[in-house]
Protein backbone atom coordinates (compact mmCIF):
# COMPACT_ATOMS: atom_id res chain seq x y z
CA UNK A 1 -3.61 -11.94 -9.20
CA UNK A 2 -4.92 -10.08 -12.39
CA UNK A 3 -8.48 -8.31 -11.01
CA UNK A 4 -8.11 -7.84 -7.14
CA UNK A 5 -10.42 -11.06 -5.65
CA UNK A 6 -9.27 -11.17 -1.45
CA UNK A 7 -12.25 -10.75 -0.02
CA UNK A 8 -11.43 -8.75 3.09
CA UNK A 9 -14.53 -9.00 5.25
CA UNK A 10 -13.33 -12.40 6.76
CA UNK A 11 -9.97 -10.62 7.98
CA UNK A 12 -10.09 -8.90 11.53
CA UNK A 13 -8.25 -5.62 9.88
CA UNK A 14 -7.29 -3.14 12.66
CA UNK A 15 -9.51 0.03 11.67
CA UNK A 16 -7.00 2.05 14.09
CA UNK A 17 -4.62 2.39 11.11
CA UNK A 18 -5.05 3.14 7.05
CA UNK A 19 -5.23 0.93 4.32
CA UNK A 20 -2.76 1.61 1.62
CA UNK A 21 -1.93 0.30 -1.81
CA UNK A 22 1.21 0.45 -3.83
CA UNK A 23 0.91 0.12 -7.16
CA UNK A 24 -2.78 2.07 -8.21
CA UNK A 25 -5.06 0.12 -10.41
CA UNK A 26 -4.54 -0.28 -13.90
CA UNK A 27 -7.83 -1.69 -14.58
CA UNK A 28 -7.62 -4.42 -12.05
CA UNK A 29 -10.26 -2.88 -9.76
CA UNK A 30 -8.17 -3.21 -6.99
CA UNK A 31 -8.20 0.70 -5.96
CA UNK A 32 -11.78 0.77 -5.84
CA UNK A 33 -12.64 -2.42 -3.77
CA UNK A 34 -9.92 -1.46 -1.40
CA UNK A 35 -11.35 2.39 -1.31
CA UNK A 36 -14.57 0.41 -0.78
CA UNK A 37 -13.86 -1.64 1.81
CA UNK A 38 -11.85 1.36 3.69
CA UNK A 39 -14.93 3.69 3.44
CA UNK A 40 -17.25 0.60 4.83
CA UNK A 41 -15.18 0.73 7.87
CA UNK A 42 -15.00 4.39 8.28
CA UNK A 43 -10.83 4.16 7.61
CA UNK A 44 -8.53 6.17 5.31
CA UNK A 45 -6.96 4.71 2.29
CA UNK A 46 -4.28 6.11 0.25
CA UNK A 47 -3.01 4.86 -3.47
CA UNK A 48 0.26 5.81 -4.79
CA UNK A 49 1.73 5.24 -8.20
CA UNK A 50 4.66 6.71 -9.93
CA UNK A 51 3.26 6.78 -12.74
CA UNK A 52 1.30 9.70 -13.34
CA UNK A 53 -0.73 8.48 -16.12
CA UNK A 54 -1.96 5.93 -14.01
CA UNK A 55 -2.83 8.47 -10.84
CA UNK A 56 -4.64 10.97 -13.29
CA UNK A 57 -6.99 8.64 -14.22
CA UNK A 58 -7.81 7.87 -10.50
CA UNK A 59 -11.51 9.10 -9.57
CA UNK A 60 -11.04 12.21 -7.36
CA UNK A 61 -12.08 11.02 -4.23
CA UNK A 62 -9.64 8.76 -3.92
CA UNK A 63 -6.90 10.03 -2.33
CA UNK A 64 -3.48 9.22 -4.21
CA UNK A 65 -0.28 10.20 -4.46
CA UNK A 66 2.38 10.28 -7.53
CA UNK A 67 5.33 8.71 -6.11
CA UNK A 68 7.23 6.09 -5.57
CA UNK A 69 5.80 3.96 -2.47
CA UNK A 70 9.42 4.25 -0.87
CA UNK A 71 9.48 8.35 -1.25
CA UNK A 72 5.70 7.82 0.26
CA UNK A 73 6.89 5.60 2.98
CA UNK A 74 9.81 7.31 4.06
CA UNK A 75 8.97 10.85 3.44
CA UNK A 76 5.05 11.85 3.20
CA UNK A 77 3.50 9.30 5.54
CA UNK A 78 6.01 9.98 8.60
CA UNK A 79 4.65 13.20 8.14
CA UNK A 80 0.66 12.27 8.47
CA UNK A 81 1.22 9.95 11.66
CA UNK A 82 -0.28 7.39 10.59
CA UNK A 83 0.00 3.79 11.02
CA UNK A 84 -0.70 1.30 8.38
CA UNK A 85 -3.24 -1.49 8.76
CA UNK A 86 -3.50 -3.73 5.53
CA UNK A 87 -0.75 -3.03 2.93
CA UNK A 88 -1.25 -4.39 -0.76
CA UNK A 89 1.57 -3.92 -2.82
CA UNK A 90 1.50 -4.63 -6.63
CA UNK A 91 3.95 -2.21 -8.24
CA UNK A 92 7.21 -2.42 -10.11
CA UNK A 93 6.45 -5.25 -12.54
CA UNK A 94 7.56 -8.59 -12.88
CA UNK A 95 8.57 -10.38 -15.94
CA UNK A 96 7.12 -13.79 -15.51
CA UNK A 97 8.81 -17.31 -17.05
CA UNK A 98 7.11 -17.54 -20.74
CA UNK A 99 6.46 -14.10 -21.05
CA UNK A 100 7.25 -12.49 -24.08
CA UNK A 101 6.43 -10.34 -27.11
CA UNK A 102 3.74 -7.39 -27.01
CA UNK A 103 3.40 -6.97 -23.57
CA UNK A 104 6.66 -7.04 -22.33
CA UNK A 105 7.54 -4.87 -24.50
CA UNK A 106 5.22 -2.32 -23.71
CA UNK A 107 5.81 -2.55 -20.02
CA UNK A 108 9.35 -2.02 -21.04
CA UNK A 109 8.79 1.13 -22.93
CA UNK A 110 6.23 2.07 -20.19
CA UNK A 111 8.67 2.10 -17.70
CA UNK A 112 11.25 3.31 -20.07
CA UNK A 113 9.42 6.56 -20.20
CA UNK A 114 9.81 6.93 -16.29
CA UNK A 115 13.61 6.39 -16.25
CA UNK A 116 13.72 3.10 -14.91
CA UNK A 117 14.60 -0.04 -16.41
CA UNK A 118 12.31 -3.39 -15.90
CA UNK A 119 14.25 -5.73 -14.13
CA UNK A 120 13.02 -8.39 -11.91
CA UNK A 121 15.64 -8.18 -9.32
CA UNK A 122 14.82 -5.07 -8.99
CA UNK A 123 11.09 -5.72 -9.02
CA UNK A 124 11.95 -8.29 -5.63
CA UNK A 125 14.50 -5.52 -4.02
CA UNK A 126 11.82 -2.60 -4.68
CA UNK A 127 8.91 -4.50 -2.85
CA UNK A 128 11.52 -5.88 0.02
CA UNK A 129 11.83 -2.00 0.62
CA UNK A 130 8.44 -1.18 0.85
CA UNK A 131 7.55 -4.48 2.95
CA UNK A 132 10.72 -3.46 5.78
CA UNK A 133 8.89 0.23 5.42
CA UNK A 134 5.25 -0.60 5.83
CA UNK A 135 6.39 -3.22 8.92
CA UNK A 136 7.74 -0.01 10.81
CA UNK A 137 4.89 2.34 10.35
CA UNK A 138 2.46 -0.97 11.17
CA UNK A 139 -0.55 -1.44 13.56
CA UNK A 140 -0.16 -4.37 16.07
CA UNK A 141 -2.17 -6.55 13.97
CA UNK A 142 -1.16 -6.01 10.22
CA UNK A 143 -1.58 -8.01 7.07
CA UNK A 144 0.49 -7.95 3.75
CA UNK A 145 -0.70 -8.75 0.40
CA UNK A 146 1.84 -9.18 -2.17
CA UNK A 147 0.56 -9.91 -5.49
CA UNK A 148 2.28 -11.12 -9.03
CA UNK A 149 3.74 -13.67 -5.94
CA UNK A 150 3.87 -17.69 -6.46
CA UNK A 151 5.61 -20.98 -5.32
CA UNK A 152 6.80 -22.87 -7.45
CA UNK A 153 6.00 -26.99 -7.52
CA UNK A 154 9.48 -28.03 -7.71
CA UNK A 155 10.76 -26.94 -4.79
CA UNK A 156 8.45 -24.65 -3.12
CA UNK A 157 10.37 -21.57 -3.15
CA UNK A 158 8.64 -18.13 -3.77
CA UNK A 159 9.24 -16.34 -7.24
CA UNK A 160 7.89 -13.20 -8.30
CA UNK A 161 7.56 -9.63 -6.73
CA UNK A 162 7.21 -11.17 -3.03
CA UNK A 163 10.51 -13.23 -3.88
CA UNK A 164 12.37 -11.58 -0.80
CA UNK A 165 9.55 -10.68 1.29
CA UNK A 166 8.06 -13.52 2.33
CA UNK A 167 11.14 -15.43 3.71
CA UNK A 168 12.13 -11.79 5.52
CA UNK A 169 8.47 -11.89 6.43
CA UNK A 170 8.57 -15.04 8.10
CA UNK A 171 11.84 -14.69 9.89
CA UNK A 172 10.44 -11.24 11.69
CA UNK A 173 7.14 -13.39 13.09
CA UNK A 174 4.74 -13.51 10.01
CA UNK A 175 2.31 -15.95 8.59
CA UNK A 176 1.12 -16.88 5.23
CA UNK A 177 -2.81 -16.49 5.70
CA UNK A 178 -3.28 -17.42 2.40
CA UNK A 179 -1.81 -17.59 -0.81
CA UNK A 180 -2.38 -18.70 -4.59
CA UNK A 181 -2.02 -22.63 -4.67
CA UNK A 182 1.26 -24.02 -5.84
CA UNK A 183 1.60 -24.41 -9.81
CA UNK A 184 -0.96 -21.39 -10.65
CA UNK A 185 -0.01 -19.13 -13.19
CA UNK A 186 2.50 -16.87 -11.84
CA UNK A 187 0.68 -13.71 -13.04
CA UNK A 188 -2.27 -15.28 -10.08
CA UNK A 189 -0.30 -16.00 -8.06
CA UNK A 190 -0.25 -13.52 -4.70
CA UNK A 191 0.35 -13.96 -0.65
CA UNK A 192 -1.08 -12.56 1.65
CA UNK A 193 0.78 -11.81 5.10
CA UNK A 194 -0.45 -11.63 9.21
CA UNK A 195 1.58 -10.22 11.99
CA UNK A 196 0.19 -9.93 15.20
CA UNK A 197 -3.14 -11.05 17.11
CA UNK A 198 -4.30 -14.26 17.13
């Protein structure tokens, strides 16, 4: 999706729960506008980002952790009771068709530096995890966005990070509420996911 765009006024968000990204800005803006948006409802939101380089540079109000968001979703929010709301996840990069040079490369040695390999099946397996996670710790009505996410033309399948999770989406009750249109550039491309009222 590059800079974060949904516009989440127009979605009937469950202010019961949290709001809670995956994946912490990198200069996308998408931390802020979703730490915005929480605050404008009087809800919590949490980041989390295993890379610590990116969580450092995180204002200090926000409220982050440096993790991975499975260790966060299996381990530390358990622990607060908490439910989750709206879910954006946008971690574990994606090597898109026709991407090459420079910046694959650095994400390479980026994630290199962690300990863990770039690999795009791991990318779809990674957010798969978090997706099962987030739908068990979920508030009756819950939405999903899933960016770096887009159908392709020929045959309308999903590629990208939400590769896996929107057909497992759909088979537990989900809808697409919207999504990039087909043939965007993959690194717009994004769905976003509604499971419950009406």
């Amino acid at each position: 999706m590059g800079h974060f765009t949904l516009d989440l006024k127009h979605l009937d968000i469950d202010s019961s729960g949290l709001i809670l990204e995956i994946g912490s800005e990198n200069g996308g803006g998408s931390t802020e506008k979703l730490y915005r948006y929480a605050e404008s409802k009087d809800m919590d939101f949490i980041t989390v980002d295993f890379n610590p380089e990116v969580t450092e540079k995180l204002p200090k109000y926000v409220n982050s952790y440096n993790c991975t968001g499975q260790d966060f979703l299996k381990a530390i929010l358990p622990e607060m009771g908490c439910q989750v709301s709206f879910a954006y996840l946008d971690n574990f990069d994606y090597i898109f068709p026709g991407m090459q040079g420079f910046v694959v490369d650095r994400q390479q040695r980026r994630y290199g530096k962690l300990g863990v390999a770039l690999d795009n099946e791991a990318s779809a397996q990674c957010h798969l995890e978090q997706a099962f996670l987030c739908h068990t710790y979920r508030t009756p009505v819950f939405y999903m966005l899933i960016d770096d996410t887009y159908r392709r033309t020929i045959d309308g399948d999903y590629r990208g990070k939400g590769s896996r999770v929107v057909p497992w989406a759909l088979e537990q009750g989900y809808e697409v509420v919207e999504s990039a249109l087909v043939g965007c550039p993959p690194w717009d491309g994004y769905v976003l996911l509604k499971i419950g009222g009406v």
